[in-house]
PDB file of N, CA and C in Angstrom:
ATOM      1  N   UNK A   1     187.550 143.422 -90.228  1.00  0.00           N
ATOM      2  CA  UNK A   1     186.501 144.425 -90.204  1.00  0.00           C
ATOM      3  C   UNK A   1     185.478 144.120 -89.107  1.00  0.00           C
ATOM      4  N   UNK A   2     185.079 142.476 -88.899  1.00  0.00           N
ATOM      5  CA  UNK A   2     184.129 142.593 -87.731  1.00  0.00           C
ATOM      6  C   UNK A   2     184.602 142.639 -86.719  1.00  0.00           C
ATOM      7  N   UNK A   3     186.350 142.590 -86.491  1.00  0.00           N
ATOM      8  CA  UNK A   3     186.591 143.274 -85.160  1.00  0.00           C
ATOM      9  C   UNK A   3     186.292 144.686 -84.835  1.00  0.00           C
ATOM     10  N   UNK A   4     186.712 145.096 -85.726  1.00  0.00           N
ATOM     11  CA  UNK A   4     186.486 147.017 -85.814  1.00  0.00           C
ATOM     12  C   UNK A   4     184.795 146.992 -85.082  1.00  0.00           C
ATOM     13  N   UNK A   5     184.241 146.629 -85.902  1.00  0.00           N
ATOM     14  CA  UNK A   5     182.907 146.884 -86.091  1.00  0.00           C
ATOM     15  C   UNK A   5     182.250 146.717 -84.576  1.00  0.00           C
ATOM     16  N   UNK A   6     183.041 145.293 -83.770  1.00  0.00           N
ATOM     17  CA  UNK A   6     182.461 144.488 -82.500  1.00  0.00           C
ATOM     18  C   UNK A   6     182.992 145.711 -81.504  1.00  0.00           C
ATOM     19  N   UNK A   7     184.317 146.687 -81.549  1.00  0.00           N
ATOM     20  CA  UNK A   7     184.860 147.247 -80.598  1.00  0.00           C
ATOM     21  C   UNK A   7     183.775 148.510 -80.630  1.00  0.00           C
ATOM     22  N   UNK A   8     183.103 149.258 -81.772  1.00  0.00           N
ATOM     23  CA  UNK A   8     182.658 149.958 -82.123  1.00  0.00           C
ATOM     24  C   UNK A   8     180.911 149.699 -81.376  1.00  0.00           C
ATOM     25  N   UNK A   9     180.767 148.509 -81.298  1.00  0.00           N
ATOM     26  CA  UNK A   9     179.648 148.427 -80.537  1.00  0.00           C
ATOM     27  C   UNK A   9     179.885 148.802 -78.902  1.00  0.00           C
ATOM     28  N   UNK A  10     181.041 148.297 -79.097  1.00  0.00           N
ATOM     29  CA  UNK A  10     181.560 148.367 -77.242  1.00  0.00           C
ATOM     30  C   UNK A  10     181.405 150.083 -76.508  1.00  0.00           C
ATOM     31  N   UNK A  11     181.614 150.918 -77.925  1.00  0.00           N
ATOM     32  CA  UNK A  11     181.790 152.058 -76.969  1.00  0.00           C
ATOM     33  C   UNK A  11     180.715 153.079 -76.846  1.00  0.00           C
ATOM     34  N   UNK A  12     180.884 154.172 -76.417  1.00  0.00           N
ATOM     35  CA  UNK A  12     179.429 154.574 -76.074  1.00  0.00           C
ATOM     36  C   UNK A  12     179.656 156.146 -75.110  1.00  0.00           C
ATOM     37  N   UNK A  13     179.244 157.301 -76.322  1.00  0.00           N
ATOM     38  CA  UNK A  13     180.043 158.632 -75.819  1.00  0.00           C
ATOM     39  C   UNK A  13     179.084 158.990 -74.565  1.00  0.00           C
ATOM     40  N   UNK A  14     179.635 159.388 -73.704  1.00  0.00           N
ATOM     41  CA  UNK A  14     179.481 159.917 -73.116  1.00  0.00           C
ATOM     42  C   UNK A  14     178.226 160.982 -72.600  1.00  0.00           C
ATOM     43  N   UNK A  15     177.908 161.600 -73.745  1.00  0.00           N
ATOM     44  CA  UNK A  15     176.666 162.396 -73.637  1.00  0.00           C
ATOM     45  C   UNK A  15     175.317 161.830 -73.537  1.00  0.00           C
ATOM     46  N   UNK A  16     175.507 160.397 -73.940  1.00  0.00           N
ATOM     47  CA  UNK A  16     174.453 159.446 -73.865  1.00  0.00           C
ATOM     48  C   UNK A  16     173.805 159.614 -72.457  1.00  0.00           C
ATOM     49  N   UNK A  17     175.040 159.667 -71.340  1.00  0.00           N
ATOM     50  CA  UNK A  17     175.066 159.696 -70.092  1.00  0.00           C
ATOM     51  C   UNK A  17     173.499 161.013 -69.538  1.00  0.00           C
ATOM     52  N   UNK A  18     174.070 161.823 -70.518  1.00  0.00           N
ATOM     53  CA  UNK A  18     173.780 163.270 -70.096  1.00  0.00           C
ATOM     54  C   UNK A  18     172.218 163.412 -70.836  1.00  0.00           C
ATOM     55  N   UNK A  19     172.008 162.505 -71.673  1.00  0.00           N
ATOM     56  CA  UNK A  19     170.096 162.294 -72.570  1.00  0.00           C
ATOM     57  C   UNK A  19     169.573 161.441 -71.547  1.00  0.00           C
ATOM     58  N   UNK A  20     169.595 160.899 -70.312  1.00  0.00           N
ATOM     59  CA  UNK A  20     169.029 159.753 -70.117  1.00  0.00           C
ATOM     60  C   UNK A  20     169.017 158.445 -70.646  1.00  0.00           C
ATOM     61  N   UNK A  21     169.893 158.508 -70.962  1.00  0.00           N
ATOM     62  CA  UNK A  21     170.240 156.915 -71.660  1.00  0.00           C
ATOM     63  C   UNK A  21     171.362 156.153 -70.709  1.00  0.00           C
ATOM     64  N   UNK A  22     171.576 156.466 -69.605  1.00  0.00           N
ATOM     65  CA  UNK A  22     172.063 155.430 -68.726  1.00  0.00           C
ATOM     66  C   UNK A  22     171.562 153.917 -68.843  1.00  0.00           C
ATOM     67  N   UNK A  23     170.276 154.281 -68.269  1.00  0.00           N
ATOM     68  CA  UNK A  23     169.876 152.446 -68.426  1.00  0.00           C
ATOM     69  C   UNK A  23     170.119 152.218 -69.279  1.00  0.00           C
ATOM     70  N   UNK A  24     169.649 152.498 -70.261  1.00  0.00           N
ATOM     71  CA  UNK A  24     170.500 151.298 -71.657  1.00  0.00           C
ATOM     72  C   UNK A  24     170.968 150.808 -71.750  1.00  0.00           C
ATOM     73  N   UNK A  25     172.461 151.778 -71.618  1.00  0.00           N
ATOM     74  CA  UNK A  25     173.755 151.797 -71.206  1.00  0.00           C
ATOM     75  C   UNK A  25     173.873 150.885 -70.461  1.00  0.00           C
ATOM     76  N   UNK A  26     173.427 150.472 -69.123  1.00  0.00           N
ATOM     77  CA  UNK A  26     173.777 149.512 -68.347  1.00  0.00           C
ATOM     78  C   UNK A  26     173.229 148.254 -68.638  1.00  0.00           C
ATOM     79  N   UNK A  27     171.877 148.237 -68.899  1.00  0.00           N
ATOM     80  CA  UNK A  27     171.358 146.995 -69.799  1.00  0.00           C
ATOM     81  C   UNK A  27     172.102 146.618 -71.021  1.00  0.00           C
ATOM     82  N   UNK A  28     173.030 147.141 -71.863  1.00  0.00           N
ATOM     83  CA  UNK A  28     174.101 146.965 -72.755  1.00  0.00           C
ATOM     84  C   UNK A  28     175.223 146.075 -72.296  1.00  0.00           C
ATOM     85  N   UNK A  29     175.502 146.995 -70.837  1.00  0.00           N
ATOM     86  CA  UNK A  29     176.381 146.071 -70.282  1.00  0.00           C
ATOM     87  C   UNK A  29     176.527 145.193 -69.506  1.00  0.00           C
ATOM     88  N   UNK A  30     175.244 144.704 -69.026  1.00  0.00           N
ATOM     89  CA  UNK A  30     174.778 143.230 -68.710  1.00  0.00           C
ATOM     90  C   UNK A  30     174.852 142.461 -68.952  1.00  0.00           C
ATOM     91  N   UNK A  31     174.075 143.075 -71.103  1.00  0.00           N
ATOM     92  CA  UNK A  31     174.472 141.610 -71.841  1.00  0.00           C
ATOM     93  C   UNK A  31     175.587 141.366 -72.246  1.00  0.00           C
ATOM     94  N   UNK A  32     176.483 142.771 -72.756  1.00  0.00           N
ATOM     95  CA  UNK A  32     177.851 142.500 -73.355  1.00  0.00           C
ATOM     96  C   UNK A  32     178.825 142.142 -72.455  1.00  0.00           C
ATOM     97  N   UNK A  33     178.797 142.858 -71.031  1.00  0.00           N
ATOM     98  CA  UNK A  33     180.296 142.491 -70.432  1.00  0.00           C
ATOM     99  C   UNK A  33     180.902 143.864 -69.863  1.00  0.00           C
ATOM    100  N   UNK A  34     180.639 144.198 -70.940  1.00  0.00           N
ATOM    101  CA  UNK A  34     182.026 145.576 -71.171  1.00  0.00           C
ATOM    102  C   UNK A  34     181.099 147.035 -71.864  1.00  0.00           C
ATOM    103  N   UNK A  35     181.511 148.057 -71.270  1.00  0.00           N
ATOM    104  CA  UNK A  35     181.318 149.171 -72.614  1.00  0.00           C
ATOM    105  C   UNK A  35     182.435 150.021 -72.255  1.00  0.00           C
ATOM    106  N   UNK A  36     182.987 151.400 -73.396  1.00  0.00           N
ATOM    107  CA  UNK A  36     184.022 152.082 -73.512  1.00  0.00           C
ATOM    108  C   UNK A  36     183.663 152.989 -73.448  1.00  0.00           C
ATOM    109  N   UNK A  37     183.385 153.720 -72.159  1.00  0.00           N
ATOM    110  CA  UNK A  37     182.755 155.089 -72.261  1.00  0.00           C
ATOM    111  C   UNK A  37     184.042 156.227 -72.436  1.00  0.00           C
ATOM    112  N   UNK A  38     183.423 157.098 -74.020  1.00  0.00           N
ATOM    113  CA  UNK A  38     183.848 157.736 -74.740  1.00  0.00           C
ATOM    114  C   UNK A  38     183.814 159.143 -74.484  1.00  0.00           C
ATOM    115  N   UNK A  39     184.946 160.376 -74.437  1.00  0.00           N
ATOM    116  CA  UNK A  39     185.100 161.549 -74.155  1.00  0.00           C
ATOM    117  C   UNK A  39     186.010 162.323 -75.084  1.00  0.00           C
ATOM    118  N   UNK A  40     185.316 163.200 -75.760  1.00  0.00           N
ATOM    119  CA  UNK A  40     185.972 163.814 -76.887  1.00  0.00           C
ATOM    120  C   UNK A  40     186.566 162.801 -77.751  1.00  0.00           C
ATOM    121  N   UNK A  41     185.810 162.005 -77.985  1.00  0.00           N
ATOM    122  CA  UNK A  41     186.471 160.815 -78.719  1.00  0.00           C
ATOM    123  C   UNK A  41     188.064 159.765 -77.993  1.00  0.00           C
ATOM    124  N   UNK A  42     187.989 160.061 -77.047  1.00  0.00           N
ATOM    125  CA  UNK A  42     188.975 159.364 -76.233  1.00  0.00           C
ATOM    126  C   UNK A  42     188.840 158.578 -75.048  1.00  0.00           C
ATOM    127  N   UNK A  43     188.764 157.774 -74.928  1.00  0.00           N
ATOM    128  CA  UNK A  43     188.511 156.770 -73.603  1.00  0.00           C
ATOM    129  C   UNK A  43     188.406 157.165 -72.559  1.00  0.00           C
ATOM    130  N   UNK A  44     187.619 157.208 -71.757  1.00  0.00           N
ATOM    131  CA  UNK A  44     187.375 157.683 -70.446  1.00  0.00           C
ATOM    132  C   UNK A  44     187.178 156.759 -69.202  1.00  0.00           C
ATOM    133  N   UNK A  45     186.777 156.149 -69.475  1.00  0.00           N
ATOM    134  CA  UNK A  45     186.118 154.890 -68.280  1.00  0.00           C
ATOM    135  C   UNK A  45     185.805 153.447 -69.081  1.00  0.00           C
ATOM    136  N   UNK A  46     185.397 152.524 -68.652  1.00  0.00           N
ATOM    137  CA  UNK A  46     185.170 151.547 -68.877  1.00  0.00           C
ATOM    138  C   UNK A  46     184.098 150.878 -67.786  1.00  0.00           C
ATOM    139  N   UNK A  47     182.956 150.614 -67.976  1.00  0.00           N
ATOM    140  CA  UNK A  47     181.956 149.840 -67.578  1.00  0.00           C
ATOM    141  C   UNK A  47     181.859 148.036 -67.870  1.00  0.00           C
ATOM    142  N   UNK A  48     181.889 147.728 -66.600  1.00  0.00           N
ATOM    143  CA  UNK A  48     181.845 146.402 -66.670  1.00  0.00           C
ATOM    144  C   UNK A  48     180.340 145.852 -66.117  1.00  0.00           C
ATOM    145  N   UNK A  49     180.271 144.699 -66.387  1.00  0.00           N
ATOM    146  CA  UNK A  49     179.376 143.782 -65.852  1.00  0.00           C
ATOM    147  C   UNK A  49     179.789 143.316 -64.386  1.00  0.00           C
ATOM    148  N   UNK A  50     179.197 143.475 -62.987  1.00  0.00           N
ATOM    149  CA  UNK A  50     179.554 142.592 -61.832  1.00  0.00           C
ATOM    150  C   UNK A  50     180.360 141.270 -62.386  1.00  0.00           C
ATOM    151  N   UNK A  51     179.595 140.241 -63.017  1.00  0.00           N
ATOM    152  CA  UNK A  51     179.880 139.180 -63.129  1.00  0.00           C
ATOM    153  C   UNK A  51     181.220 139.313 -63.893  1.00  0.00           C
ATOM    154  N   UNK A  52     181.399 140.420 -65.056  1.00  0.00           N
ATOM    155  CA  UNK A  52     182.611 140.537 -65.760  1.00  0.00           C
ATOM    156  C   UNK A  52     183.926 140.351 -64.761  1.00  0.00           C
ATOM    157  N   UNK A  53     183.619 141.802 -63.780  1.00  0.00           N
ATOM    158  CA  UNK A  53     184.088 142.131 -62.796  1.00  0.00           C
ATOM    159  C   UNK A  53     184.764 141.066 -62.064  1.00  0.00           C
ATOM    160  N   UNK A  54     183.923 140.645 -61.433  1.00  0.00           N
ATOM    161  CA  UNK A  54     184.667 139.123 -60.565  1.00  0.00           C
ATOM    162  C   UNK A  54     184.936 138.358 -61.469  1.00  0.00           C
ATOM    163  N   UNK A  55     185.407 137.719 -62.168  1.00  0.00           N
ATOM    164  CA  UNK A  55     185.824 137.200 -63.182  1.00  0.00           C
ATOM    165  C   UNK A  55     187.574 137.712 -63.531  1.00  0.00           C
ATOM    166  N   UNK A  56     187.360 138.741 -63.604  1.00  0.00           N
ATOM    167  CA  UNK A  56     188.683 139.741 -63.642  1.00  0.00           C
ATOM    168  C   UNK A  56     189.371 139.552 -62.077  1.00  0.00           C
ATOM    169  N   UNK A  57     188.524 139.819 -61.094  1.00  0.00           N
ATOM    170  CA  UNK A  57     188.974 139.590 -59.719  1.00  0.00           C
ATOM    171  C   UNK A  57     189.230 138.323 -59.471  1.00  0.00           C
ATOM    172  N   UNK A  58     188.756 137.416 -60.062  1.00  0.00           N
ATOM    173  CA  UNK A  58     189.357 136.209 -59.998  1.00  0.00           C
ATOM    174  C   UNK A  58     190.564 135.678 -60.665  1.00  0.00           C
ATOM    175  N   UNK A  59     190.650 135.849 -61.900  1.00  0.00           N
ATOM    176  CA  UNK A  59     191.704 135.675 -62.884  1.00  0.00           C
ATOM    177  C   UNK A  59     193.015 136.330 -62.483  1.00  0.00           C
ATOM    178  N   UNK A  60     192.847 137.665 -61.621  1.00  0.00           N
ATOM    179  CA  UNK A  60     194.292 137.848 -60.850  1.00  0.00           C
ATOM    180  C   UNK A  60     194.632 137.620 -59.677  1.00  0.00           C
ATOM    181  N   UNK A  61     193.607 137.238 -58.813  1.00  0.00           N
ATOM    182  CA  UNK A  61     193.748 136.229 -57.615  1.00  0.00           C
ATOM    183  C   UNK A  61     194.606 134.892 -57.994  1.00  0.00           C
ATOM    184  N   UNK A  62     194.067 134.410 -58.920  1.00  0.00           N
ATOM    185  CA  UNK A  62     194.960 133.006 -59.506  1.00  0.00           C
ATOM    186  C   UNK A  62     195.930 133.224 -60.004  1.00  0.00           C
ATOM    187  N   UNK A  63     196.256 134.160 -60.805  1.00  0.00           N
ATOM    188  CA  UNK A  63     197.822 134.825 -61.176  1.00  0.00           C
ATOM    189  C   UNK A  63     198.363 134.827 -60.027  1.00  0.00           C
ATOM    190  N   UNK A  64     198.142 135.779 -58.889  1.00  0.00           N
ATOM    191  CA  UNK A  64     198.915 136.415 -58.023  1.00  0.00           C
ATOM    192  C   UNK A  64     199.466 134.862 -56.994  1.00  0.00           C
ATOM    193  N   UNK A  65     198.203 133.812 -57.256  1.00  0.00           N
ATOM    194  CA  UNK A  65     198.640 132.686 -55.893  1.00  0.00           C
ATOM    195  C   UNK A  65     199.458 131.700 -57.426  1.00  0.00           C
ATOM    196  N   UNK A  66     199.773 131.921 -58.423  1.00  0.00           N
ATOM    197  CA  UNK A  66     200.882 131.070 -59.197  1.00  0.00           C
ATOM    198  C   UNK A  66     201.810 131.696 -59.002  1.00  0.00           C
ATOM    199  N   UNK A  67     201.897 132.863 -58.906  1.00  0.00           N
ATOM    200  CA  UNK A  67     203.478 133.991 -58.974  1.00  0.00           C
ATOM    201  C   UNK A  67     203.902 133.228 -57.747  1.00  0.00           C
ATOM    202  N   UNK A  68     203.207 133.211 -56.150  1.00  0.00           N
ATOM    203  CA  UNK A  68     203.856 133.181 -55.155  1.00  0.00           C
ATOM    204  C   UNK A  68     204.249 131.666 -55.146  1.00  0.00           C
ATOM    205  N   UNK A  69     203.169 130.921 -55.662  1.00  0.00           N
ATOM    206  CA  UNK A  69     204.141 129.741 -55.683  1.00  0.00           C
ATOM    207  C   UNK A  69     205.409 129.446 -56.241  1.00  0.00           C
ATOM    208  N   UNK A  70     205.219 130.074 -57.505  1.00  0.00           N
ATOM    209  CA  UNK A  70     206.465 130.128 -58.606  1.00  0.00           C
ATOM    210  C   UNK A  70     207.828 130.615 -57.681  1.00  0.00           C
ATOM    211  N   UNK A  71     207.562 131.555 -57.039  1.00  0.00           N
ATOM    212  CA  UNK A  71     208.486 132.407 -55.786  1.00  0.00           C
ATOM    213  C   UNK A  71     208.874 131.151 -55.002  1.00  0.00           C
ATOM    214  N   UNK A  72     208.024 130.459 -53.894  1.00  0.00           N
ATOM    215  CA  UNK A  72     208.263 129.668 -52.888  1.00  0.00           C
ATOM    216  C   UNK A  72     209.100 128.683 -53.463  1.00  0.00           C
ATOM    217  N   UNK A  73     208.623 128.462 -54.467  1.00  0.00           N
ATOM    218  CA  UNK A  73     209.124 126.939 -55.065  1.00  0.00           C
ATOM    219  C   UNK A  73     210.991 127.342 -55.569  1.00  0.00           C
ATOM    220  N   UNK A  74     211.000 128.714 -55.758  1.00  0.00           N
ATOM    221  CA  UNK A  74     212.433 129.111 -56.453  1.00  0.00           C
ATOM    222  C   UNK A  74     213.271 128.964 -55.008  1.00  0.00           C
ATOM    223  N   UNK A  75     212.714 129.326 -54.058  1.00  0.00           N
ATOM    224  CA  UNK A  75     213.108 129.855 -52.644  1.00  0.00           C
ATOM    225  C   UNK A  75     213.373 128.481 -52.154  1.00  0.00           C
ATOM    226  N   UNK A  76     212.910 127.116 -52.374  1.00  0.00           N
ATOM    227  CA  UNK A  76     213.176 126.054 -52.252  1.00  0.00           C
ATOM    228  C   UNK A  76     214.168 125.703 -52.693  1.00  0.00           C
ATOM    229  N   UNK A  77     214.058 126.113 -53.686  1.00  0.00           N
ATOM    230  CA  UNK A  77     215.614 125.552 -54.606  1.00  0.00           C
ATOM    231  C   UNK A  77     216.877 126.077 -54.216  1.00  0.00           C
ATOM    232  N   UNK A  78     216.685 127.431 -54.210  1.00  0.00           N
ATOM    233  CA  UNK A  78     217.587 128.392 -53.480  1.00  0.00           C
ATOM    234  C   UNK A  78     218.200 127.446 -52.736  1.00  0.00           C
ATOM    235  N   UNK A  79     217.436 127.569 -51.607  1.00  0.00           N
ATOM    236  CA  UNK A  79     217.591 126.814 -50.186  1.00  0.00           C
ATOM    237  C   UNK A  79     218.282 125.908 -50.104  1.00  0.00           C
ATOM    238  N   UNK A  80     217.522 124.756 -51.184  1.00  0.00           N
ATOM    239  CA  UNK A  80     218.798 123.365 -50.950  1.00  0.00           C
ATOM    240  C   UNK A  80     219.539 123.789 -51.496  1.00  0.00           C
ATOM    241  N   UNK A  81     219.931 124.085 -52.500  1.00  0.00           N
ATOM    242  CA  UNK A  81     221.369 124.307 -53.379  1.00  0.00           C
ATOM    243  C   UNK A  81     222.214 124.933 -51.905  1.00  0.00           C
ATOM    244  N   UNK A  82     221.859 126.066 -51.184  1.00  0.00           N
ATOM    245  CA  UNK A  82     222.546 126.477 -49.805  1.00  0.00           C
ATOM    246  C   UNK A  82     222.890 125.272 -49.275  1.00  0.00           C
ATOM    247  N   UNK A  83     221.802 124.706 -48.990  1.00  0.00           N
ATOM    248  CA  UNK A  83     221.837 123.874 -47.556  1.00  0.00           C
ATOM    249  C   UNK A  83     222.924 122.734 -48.036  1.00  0.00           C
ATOM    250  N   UNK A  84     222.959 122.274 -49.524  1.00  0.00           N
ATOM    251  CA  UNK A  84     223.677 120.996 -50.094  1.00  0.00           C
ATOM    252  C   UNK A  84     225.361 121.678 -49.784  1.00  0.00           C
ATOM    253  N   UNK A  85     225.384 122.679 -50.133  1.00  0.00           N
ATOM    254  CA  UNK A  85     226.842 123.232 -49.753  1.00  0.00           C
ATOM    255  C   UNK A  85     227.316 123.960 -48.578  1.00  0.00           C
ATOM    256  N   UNK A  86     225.996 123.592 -47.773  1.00  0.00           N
ATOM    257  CA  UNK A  86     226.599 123.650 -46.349  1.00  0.00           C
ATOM    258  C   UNK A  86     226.617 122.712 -44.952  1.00  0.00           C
ATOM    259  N   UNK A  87     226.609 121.715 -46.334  1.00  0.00           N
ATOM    260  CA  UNK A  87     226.830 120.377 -45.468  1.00  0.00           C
ATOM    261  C   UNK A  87     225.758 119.787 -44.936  1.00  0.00           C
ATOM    262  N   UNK A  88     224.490 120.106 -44.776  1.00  0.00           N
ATOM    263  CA  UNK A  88     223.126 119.896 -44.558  1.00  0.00           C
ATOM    264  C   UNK A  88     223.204 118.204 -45.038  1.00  0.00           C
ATOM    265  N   UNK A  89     222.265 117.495 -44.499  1.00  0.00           N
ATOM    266  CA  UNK A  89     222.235 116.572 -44.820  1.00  0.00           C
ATOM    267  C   UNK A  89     220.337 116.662 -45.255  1.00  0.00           C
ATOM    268  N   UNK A  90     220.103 115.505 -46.174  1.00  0.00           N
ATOM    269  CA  UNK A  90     218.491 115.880 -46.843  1.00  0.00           C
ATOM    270  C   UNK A  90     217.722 115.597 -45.869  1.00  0.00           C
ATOM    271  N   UNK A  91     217.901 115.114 -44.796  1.00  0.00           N
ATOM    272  CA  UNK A  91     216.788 115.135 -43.436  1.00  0.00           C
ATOM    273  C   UNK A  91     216.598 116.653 -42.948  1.00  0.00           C
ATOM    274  N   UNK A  92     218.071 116.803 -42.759  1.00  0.00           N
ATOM    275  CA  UNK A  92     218.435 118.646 -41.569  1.00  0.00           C
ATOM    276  C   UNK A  92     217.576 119.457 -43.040  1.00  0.00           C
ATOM    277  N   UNK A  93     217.842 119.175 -43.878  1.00  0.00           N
ATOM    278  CA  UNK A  93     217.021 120.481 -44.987  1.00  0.00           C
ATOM    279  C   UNK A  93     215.319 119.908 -44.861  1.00  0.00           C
ATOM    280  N   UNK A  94     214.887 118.789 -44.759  1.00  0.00           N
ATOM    281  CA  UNK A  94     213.710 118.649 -45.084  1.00  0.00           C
ATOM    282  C   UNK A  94     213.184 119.410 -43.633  1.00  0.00           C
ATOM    283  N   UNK A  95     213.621 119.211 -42.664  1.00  0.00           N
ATOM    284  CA  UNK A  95     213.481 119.673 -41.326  1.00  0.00           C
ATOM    285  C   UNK A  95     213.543 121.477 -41.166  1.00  0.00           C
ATOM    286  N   UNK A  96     214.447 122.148 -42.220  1.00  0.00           N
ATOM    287  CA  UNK A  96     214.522 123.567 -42.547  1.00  0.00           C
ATOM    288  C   UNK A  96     213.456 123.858 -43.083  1.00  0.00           C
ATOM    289  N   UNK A  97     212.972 123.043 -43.997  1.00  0.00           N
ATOM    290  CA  UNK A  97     212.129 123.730 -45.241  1.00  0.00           C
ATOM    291  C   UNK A  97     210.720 123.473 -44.630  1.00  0.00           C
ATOM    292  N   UNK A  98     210.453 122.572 -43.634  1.00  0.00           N
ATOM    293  CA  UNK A  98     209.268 121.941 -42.508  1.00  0.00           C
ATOM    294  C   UNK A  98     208.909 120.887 -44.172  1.00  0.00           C
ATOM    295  N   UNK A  99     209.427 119.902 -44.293  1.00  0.00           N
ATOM    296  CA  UNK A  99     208.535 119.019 -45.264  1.00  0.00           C
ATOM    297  C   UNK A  99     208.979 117.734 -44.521  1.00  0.00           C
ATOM    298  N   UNK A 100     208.373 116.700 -44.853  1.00  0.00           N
ATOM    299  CA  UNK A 100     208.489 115.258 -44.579  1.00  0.00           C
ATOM    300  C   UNK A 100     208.738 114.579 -45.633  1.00  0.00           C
ATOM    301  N   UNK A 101     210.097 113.511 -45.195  1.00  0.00           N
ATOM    302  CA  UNK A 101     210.596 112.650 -46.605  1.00  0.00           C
ATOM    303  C   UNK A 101     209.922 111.577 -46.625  1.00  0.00           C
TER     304      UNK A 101
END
Protein backbone atom coordinates (compact mmCIF):
# COMPACT_ATOMS: atom_id res chain seq x y z
CA UNK A 1 0.00 0.00 0.00
CA UNK A 2 2.85 2.56 0.66
CA UNK A 3 4.02 1.82 -2.69
CA UNK A 4 0.68 2.74 -4.25
CA UNK A 5 0.44 5.60 -2.08
CA UNK A 6 4.51 6.86 -2.88
CA UNK A 7 3.64 6.50 -6.89
CA UNK A 8 0.46 8.49 -6.19
CA UNK A 9 2.50 11.28 -4.79
CA UNK A 10 4.67 11.12 -7.91
CA UNK A 11 1.95 12.14 -10.21
CA UNK A 12 0.42 15.29 -10.90
CA UNK A 13 -2.58 16.09 -13.59
CA UNK A 14 -1.95 18.15 -15.75
CA UNK A 15 -4.35 21.04 -15.25
CA UNK A 16 -2.28 21.93 -12.32
CA UNK A 17 -0.12 23.16 -15.23
CA UNK A 18 -2.99 25.31 -16.48
CA UNK A 19 -3.93 27.03 -12.38
CA UNK A 20 -0.47 28.26 -12.02
CA UNK A 21 0.86 25.71 -10.13
CA UNK A 22 3.93 25.03 -12.20
CA UNK A 23 6.35 26.12 -9.61
CA UNK A 24 5.29 23.81 -7.22
CA UNK A 25 5.33 21.42 -9.52
CA UNK A 26 8.89 21.99 -10.15
CA UNK A 27 9.86 22.63 -6.55
CA UNK A 28 8.19 18.99 -6.08
CA UNK A 29 10.52 17.90 -8.41
CA UNK A 30 13.65 19.11 -7.04
CA UNK A 31 12.97 17.49 -3.96
CA UNK A 32 11.50 14.23 -5.27
CA UNK A 33 13.43 13.46 -8.46
CA UNK A 34 10.63 12.59 -10.58
CA UNK A 35 6.89 13.62 -11.22
CA UNK A 36 4.18 11.81 -13.66
CA UNK A 37 2.53 14.33 -15.43
CA UNK A 38 -1.03 13.09 -15.84
CA UNK A 39 -3.60 13.43 -18.96
CA UNK A 40 -7.02 12.16 -18.88
CA UNK A 41 -5.78 10.03 -16.33
CA UNK A 42 -2.98 8.59 -18.49
CA UNK A 43 0.66 9.37 -18.54
CA UNK A 44 1.83 12.01 -20.48
CA UNK A 45 5.30 13.20 -19.70
CA UNK A 46 7.51 12.74 -16.99
CA UNK A 47 9.50 15.52 -15.19
CA UNK A 48 12.76 14.99 -13.85
CA UNK A 49 15.20 16.66 -11.64
CA UNK A 50 18.63 17.94 -13.70
CA UNK A 51 20.52 16.07 -11.18
CA UNK A 52 17.96 13.00 -11.67
CA UNK A 53 18.61 13.55 -15.24
CA UNK A 54 22.38 13.16 -15.37
CA UNK A 55 22.33 10.44 -13.24
CA UNK A 56 20.18 8.58 -15.85
CA UNK A 57 22.74 10.04 -18.47
CA UNK A 58 25.24 8.58 -16.66
CA UNK A 59 23.99 5.15 -15.75
CA UNK A 60 23.66 4.52 -19.63
CA UNK A 61 26.91 5.94 -20.56
CA UNK A 62 28.33 3.11 -18.23
CA UNK A 63 26.01 0.49 -19.66
CA UNK A 64 26.76 1.45 -23.15
CA UNK A 65 30.99 1.52 -22.36
CA UNK A 66 30.32 -2.33 -20.54
CA UNK A 67 28.29 -3.55 -23.65
CA UNK A 68 31.30 -2.41 -25.89
CA UNK A 69 33.69 -3.91 -23.83
CA UNK A 70 31.70 -7.06 -23.39
CA UNK A 71 31.74 -6.83 -27.53
CA UNK A 72 35.67 -6.17 -27.81
CA UNK A 73 36.51 -8.68 -25.37
CA UNK A 74 34.11 -11.45 -27.42
CA UNK A 75 35.91 -10.10 -30.65
CA UNK A 76 39.14 -11.12 -28.88
CA UNK A 77 38.20 -14.37 -28.38
CA UNK A 78 36.76 -14.69 -31.71
CA UNK A 79 40.03 -13.70 -32.99
CA UNK A 80 42.32 -16.09 -31.26
CA UNK A 81 40.21 -19.06 -31.57
CA UNK A 82 40.77 -17.81 -35.69
CA UNK A 83 44.17 -16.99 -35.36
CA UNK A 84 44.95 -20.53 -33.14
CA UNK A 85 43.55 -22.39 -36.26
CA UNK A 86 45.32 -20.54 -38.56
CA UNK A 87 48.44 -21.32 -37.48
CA UNK A 88 49.20 -17.93 -35.84
CA UNK A 89 51.61 -18.29 -33.39
CA UNK A 90 50.72 -16.23 -29.70
CA UNK A 91 53.33 -13.50 -30.60
CA UNK A 92 51.80 -13.01 -34.59
CA UNK A 93 48.19 -12.79 -32.62
CA UNK A 94 49.40 -10.59 -29.79
CA UNK A 95 50.91 -8.42 -32.66
CA UNK A 96 47.15 -8.68 -34.54
CA UNK A 97 45.24 -7.81 -31.61
CA UNK A 98 48.20 -4.71 -30.88
CA UNK A 99 48.75 -6.19 -27.12
CA UNK A 100 52.13 -6.97 -25.49
CA UNK A 101 53.03 -10.42 -23.89
Amino acid sequence: MKDLQLELTRTVPISYFNKGMAGKIFKDVRETGSKVVMKNNVPECVLLSPEEYLKLIEERNKRREAAVKRLMDDLRVAEAEDAQYGGLTEEELAKELGVTL
